[in-house]
PDB file of N, CA and C in Angstrom:
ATOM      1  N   UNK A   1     -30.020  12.036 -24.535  1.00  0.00           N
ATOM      2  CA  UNK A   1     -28.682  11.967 -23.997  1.00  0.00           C
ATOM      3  C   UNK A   1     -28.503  10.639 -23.269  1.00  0.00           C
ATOM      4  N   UNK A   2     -27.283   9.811 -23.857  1.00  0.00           N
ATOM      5  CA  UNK A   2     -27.193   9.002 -22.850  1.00  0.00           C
ATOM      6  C   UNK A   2     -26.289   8.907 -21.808  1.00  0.00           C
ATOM      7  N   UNK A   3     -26.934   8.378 -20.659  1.00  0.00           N
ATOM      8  CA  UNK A   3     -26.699   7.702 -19.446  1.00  0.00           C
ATOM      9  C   UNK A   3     -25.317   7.361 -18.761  1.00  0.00           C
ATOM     10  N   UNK A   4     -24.765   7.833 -18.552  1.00  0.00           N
ATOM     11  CA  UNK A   4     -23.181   7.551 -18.203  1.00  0.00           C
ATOM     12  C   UNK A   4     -23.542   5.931 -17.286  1.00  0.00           C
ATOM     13  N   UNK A   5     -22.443   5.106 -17.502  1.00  0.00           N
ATOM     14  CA  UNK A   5     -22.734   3.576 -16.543  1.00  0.00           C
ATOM     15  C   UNK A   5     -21.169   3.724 -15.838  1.00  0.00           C
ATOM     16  N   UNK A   6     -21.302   3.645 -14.581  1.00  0.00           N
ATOM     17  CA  UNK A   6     -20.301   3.799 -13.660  1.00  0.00           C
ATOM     18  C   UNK A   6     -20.215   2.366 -12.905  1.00  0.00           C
ATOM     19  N   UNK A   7     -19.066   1.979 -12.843  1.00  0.00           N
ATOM     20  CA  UNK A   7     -18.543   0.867 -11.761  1.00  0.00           C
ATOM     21  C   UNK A   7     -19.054   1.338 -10.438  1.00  0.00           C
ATOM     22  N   UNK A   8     -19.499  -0.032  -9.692  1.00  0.00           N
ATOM     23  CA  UNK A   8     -19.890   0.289  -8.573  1.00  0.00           C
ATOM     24  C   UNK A   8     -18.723  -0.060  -7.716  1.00  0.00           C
ATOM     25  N   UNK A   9     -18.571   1.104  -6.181  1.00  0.00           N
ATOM     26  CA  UNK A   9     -17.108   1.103  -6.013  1.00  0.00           C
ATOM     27  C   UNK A   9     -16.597  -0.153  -5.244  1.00  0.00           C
ATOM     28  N   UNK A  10     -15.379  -0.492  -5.189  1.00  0.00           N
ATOM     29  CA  UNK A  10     -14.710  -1.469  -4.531  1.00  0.00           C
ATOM     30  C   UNK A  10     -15.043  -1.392  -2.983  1.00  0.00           C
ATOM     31  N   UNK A  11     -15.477  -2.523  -2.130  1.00  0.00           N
ATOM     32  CA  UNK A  11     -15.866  -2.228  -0.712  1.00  0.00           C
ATOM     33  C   UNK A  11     -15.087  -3.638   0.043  1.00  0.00           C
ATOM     34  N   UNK A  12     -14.964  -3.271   1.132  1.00  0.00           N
ATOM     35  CA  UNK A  12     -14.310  -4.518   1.861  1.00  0.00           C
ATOM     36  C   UNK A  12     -15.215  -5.356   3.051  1.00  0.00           C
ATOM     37  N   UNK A  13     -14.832  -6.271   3.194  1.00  0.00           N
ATOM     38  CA  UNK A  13     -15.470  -7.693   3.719  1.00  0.00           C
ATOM     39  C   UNK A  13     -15.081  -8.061   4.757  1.00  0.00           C
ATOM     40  N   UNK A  14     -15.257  -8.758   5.494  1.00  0.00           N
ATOM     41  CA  UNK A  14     -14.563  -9.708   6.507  1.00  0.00           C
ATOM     42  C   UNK A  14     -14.796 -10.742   6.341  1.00  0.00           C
ATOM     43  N   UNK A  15     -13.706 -11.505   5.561  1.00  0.00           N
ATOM     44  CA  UNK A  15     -14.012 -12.853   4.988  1.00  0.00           C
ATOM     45  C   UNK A  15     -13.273 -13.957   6.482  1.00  0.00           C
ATOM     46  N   UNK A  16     -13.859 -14.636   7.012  1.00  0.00           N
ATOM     47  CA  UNK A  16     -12.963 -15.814   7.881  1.00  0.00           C
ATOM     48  C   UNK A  16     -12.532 -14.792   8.864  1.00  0.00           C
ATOM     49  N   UNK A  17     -10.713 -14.808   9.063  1.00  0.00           N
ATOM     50  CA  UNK A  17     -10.408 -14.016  10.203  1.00  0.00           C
ATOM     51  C   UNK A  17      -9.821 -12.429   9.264  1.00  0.00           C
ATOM     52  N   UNK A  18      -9.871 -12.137   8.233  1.00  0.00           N
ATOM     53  CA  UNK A  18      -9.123 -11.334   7.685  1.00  0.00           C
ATOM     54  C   UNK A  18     -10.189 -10.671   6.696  1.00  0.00           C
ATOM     55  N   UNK A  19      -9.909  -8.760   6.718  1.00  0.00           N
ATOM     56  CA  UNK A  19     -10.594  -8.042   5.648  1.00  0.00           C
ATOM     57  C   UNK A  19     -10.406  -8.340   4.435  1.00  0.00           C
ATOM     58  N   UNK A  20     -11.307  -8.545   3.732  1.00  0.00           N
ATOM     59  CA  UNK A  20     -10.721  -8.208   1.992  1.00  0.00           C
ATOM     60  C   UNK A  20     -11.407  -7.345   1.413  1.00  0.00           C
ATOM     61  N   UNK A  21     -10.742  -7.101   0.337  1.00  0.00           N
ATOM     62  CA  UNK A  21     -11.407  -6.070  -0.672  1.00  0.00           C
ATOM     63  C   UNK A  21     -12.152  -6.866  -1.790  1.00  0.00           C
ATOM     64  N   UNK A  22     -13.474  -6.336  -2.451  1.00  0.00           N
ATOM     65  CA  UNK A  22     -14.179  -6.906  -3.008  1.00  0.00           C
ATOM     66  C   UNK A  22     -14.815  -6.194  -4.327  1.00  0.00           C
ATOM     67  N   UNK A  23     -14.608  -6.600  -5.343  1.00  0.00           N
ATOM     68  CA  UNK A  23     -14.769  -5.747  -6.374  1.00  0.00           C
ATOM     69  C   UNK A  23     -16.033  -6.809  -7.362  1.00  0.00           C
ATOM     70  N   UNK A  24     -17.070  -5.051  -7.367  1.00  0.00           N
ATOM     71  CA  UNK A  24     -17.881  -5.855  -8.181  1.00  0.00           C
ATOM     72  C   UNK A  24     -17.728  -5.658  -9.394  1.00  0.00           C
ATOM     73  N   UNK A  25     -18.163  -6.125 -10.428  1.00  0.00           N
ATOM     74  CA  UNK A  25     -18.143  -5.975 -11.755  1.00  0.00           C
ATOM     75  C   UNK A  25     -19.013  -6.193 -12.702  1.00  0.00           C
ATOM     76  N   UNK A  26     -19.510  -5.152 -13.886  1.00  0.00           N
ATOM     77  CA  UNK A  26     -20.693  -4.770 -14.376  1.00  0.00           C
ATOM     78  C   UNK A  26     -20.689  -6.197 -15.307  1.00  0.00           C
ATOM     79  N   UNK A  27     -22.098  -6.633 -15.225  1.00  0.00           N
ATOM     80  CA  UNK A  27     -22.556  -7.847 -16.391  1.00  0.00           C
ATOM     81  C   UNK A  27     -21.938  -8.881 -15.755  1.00  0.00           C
ATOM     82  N   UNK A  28     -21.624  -9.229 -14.318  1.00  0.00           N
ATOM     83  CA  UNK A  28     -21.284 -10.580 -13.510  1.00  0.00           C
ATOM     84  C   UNK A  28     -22.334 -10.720 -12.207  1.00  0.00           C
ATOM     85  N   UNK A  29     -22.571 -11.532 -12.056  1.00  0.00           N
ATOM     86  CA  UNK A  29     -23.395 -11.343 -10.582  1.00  0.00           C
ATOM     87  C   UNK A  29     -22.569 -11.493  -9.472  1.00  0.00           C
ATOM     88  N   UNK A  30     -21.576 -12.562  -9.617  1.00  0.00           N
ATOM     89  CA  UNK A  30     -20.743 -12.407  -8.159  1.00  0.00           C
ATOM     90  C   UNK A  30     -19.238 -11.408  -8.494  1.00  0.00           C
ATOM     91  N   UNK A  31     -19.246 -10.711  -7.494  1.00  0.00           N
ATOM     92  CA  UNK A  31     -18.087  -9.815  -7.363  1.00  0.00           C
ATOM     93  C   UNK A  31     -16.544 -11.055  -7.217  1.00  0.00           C
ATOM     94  N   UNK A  32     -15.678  -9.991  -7.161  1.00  0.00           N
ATOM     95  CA  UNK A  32     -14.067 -10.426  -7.149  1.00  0.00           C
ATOM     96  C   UNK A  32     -13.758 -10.198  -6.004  1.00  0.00           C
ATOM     97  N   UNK A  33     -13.301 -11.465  -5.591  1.00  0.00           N
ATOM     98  CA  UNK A  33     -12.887 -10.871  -4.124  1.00  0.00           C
ATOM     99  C   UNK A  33     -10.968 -11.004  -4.368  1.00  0.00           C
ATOM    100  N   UNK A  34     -10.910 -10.320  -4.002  1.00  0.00           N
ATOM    101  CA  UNK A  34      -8.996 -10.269  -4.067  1.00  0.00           C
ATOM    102  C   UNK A  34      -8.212 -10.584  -2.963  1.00  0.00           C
ATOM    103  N   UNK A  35      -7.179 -11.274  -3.565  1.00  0.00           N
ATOM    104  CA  UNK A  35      -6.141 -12.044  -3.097  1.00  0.00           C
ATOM    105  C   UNK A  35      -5.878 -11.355  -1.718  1.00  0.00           C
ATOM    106  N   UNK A  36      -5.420  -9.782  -1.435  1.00  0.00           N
ATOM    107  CA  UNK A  36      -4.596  -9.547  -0.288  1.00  0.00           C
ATOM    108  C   UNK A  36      -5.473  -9.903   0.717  1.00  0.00           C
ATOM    109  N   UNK A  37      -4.752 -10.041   2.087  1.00  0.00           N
ATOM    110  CA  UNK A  37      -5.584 -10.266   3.210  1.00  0.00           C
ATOM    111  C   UNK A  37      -4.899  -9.188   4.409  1.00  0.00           C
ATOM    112  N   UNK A  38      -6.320  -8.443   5.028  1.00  0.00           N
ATOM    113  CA  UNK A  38      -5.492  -7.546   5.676  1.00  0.00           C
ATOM    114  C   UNK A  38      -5.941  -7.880   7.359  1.00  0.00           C
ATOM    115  N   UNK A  39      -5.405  -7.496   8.376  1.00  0.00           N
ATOM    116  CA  UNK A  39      -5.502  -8.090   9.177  1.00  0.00           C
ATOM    117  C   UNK A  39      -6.430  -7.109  10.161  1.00  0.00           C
ATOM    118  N   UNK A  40      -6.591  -5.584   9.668  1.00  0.00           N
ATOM    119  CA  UNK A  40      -7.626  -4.145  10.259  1.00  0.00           C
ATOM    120  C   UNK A  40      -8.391  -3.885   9.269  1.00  0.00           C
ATOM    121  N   UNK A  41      -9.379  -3.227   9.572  1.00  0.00           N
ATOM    122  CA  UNK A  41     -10.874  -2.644   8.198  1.00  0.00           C
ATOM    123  C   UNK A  41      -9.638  -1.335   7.651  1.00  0.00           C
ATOM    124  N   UNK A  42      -9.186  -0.765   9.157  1.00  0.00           N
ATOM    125  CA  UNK A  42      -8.248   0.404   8.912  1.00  0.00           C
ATOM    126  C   UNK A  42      -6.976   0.010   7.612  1.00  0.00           C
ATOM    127  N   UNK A  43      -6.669  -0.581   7.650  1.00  0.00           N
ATOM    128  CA  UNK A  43      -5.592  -0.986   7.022  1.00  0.00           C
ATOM    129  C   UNK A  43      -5.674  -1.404   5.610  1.00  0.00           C
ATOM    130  N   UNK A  44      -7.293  -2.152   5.224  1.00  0.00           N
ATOM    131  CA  UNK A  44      -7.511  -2.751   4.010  1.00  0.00           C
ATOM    132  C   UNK A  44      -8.256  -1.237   3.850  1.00  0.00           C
ATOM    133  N   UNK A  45      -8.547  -0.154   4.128  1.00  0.00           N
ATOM    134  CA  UNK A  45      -8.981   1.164   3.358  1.00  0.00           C
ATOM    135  C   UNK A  45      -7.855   2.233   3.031  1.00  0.00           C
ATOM    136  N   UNK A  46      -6.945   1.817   3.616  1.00  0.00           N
ATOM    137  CA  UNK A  46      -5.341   2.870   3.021  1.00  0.00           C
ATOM    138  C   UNK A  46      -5.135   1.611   2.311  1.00  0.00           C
ATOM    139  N   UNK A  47      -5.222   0.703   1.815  1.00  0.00           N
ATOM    140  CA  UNK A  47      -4.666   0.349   0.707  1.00  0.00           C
ATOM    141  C   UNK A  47      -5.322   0.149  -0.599  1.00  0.00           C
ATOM    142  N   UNK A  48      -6.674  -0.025   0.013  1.00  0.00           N
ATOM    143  CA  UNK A  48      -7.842   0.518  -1.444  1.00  0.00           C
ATOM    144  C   UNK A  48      -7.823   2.173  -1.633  1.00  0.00           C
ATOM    145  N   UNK A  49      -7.525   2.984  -0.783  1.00  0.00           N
ATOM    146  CA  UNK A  49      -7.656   4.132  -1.836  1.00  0.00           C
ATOM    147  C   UNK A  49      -6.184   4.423  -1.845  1.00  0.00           C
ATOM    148  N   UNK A  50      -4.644   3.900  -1.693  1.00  0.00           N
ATOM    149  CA  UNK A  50      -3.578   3.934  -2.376  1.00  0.00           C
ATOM    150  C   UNK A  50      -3.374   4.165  -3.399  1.00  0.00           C
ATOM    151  N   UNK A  51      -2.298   4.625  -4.305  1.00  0.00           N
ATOM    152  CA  UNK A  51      -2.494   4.338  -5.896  1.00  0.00           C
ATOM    153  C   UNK A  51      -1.989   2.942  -6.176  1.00  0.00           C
ATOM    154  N   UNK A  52      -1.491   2.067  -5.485  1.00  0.00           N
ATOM    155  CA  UNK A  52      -1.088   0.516  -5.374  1.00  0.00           C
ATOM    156  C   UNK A  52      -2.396  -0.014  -5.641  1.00  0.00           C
ATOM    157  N   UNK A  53      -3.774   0.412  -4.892  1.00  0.00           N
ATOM    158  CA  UNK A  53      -4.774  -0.640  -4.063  1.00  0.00           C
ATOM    159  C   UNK A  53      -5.734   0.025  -6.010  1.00  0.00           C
ATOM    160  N   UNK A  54      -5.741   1.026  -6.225  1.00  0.00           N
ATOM    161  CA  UNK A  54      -6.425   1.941  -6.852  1.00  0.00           C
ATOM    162  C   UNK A  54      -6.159   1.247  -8.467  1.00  0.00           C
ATOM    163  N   UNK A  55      -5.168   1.265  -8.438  1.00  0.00           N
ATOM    164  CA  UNK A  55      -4.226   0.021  -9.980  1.00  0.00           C
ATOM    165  C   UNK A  55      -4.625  -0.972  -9.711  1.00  0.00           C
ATOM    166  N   UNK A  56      -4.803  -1.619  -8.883  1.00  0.00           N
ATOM    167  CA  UNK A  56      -5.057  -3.483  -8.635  1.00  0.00           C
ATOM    168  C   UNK A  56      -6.718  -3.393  -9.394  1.00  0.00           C
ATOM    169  N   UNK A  57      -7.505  -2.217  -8.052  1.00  0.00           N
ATOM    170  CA  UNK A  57      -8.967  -3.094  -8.745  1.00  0.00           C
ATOM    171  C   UNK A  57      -9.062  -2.572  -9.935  1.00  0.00           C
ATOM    172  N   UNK A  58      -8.363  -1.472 -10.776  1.00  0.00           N
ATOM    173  CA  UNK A  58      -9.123  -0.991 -12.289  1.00  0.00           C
ATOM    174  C   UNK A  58      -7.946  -2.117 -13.045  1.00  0.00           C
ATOM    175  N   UNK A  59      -7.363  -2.922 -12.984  1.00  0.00           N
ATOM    176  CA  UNK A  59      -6.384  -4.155 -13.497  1.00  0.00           C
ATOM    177  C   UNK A  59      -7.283  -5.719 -13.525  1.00  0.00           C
ATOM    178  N   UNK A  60      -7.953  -5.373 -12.462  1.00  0.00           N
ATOM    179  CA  UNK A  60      -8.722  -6.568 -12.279  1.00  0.00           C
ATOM    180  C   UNK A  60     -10.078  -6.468 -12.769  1.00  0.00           C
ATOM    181  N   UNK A  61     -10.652  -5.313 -13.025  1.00  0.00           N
ATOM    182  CA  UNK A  61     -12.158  -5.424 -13.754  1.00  0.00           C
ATOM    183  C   UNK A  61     -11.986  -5.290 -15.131  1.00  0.00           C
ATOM    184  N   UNK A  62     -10.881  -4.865 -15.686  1.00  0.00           N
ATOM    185  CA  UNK A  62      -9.706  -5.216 -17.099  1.00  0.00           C
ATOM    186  C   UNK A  62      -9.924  -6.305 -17.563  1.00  0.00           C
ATOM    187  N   UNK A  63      -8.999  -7.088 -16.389  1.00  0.00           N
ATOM    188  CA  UNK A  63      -8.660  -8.542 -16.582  1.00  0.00           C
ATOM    189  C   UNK A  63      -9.954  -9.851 -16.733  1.00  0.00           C
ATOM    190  N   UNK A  64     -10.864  -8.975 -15.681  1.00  0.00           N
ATOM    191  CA  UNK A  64     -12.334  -9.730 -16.177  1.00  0.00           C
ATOM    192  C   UNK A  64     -13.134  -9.455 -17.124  1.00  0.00           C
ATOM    193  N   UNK A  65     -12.883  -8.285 -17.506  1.00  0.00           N
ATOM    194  CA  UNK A  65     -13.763  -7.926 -18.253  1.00  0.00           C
ATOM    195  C   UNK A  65     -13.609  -8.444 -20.128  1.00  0.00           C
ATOM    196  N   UNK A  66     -12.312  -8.526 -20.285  1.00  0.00           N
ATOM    197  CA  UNK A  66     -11.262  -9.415 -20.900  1.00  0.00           C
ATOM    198  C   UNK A  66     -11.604 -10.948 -21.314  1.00  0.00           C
ATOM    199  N   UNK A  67     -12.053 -11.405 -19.870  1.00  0.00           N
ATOM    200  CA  UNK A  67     -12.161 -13.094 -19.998  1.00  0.00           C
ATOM    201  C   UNK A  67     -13.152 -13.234 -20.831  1.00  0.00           C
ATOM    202  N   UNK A  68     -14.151 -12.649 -20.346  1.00  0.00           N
ATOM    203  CA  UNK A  68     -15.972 -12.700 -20.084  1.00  0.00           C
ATOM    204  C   UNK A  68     -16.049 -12.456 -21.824  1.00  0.00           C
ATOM    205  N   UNK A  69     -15.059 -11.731 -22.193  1.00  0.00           N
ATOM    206  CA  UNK A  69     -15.716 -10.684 -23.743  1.00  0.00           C
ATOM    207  C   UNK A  69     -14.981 -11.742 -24.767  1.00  0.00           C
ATOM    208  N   UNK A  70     -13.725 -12.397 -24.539  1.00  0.00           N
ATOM    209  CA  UNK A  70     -13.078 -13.491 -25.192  1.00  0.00           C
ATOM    210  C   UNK A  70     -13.551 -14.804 -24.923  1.00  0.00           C
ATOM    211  N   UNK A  71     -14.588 -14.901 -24.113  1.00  0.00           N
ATOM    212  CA  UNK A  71     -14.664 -16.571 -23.545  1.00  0.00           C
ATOM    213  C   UNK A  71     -15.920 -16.956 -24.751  1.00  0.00           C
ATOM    214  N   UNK A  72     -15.912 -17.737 -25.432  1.00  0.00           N
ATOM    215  CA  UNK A  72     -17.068 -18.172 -26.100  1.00  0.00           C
ATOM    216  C   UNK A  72     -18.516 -18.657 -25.866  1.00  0.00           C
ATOM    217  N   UNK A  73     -17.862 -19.506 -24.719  1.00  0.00           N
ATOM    218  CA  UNK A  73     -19.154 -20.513 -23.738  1.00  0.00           C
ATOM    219  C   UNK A  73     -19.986 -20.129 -22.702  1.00  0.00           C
ATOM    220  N   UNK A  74     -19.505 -17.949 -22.731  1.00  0.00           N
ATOM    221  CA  UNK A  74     -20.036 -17.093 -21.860  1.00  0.00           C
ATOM    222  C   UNK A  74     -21.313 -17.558 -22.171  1.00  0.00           C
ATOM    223  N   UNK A  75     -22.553 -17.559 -20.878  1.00  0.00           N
ATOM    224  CA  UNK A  75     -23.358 -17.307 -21.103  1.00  0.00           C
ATOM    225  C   UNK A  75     -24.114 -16.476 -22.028  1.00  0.00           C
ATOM    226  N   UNK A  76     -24.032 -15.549 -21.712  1.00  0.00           N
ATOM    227  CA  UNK A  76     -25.126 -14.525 -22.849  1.00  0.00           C
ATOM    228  C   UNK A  76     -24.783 -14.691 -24.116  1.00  0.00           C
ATOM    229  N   UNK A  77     -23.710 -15.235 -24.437  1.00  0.00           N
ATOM    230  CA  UNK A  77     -23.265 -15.197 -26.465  1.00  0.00           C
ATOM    231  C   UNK A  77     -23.874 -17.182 -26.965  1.00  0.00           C
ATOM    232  N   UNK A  78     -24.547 -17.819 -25.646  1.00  0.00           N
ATOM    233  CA  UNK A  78     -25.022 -18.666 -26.053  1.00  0.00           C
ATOM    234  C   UNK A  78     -26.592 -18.968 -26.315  1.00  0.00           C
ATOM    235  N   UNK A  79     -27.325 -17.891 -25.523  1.00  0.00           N
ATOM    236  CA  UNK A  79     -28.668 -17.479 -25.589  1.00  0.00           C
ATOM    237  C   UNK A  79     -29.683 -17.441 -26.892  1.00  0.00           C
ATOM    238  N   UNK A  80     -30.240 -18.005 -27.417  1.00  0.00           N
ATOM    239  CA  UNK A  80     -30.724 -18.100 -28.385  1.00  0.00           C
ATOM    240  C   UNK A  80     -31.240 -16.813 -28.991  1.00  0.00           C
ATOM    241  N   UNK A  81     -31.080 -16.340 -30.183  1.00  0.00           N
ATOM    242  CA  UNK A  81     -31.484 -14.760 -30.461  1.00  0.00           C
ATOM    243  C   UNK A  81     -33.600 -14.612 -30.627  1.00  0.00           C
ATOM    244  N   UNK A  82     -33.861 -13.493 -30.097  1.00  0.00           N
ATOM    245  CA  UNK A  82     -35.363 -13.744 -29.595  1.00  0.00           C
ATOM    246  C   UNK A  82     -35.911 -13.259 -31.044  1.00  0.00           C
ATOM    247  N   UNK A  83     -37.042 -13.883 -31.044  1.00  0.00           N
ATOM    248  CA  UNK A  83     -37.804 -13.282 -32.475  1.00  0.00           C
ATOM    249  C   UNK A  83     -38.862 -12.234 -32.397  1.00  0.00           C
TER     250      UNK A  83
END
């Protein structure tokens, strides 16, 4: 049976003077950190589990996941095949 692979969940930061939300994403090493900036930890966690905050990060591991699978010069599709 195989293995279900689950996103690991969206967590927030204190980047500079302001929280953000930070989304990691499977087969990248550095996470997404996103645009909003909130000014309480309280405040950037009602809007990650919102259905607003909840659409943004499954839009954005989409949207990367998208680049990474269309980009040619990705790393791993340049890797030489092993013998």
């Amino acid at each position: 049976m195989q293995k279900e692979r689950h996103h690991s969940r969206a967590y927030l930061g204190e980047v500079g003077t302001a929280w953000r939300v930070i989304v990691p994403i499977r087969g990248r090493l550095t996470p997404v950190v996103l645009a909003e900036r909130f000014q309480s930890k309280t405040a950037a966690l009602d809007w990650l589990y919102s259905a607003q905050g909840e659409a943004t990060v499954s839009s954005e591991r989409r949207r990367v996941r998208q680049v990474t699978v269309n980009n040619p010069a990705h790393p791993l599709e340049t890797l030489p095949a092993l013998s």
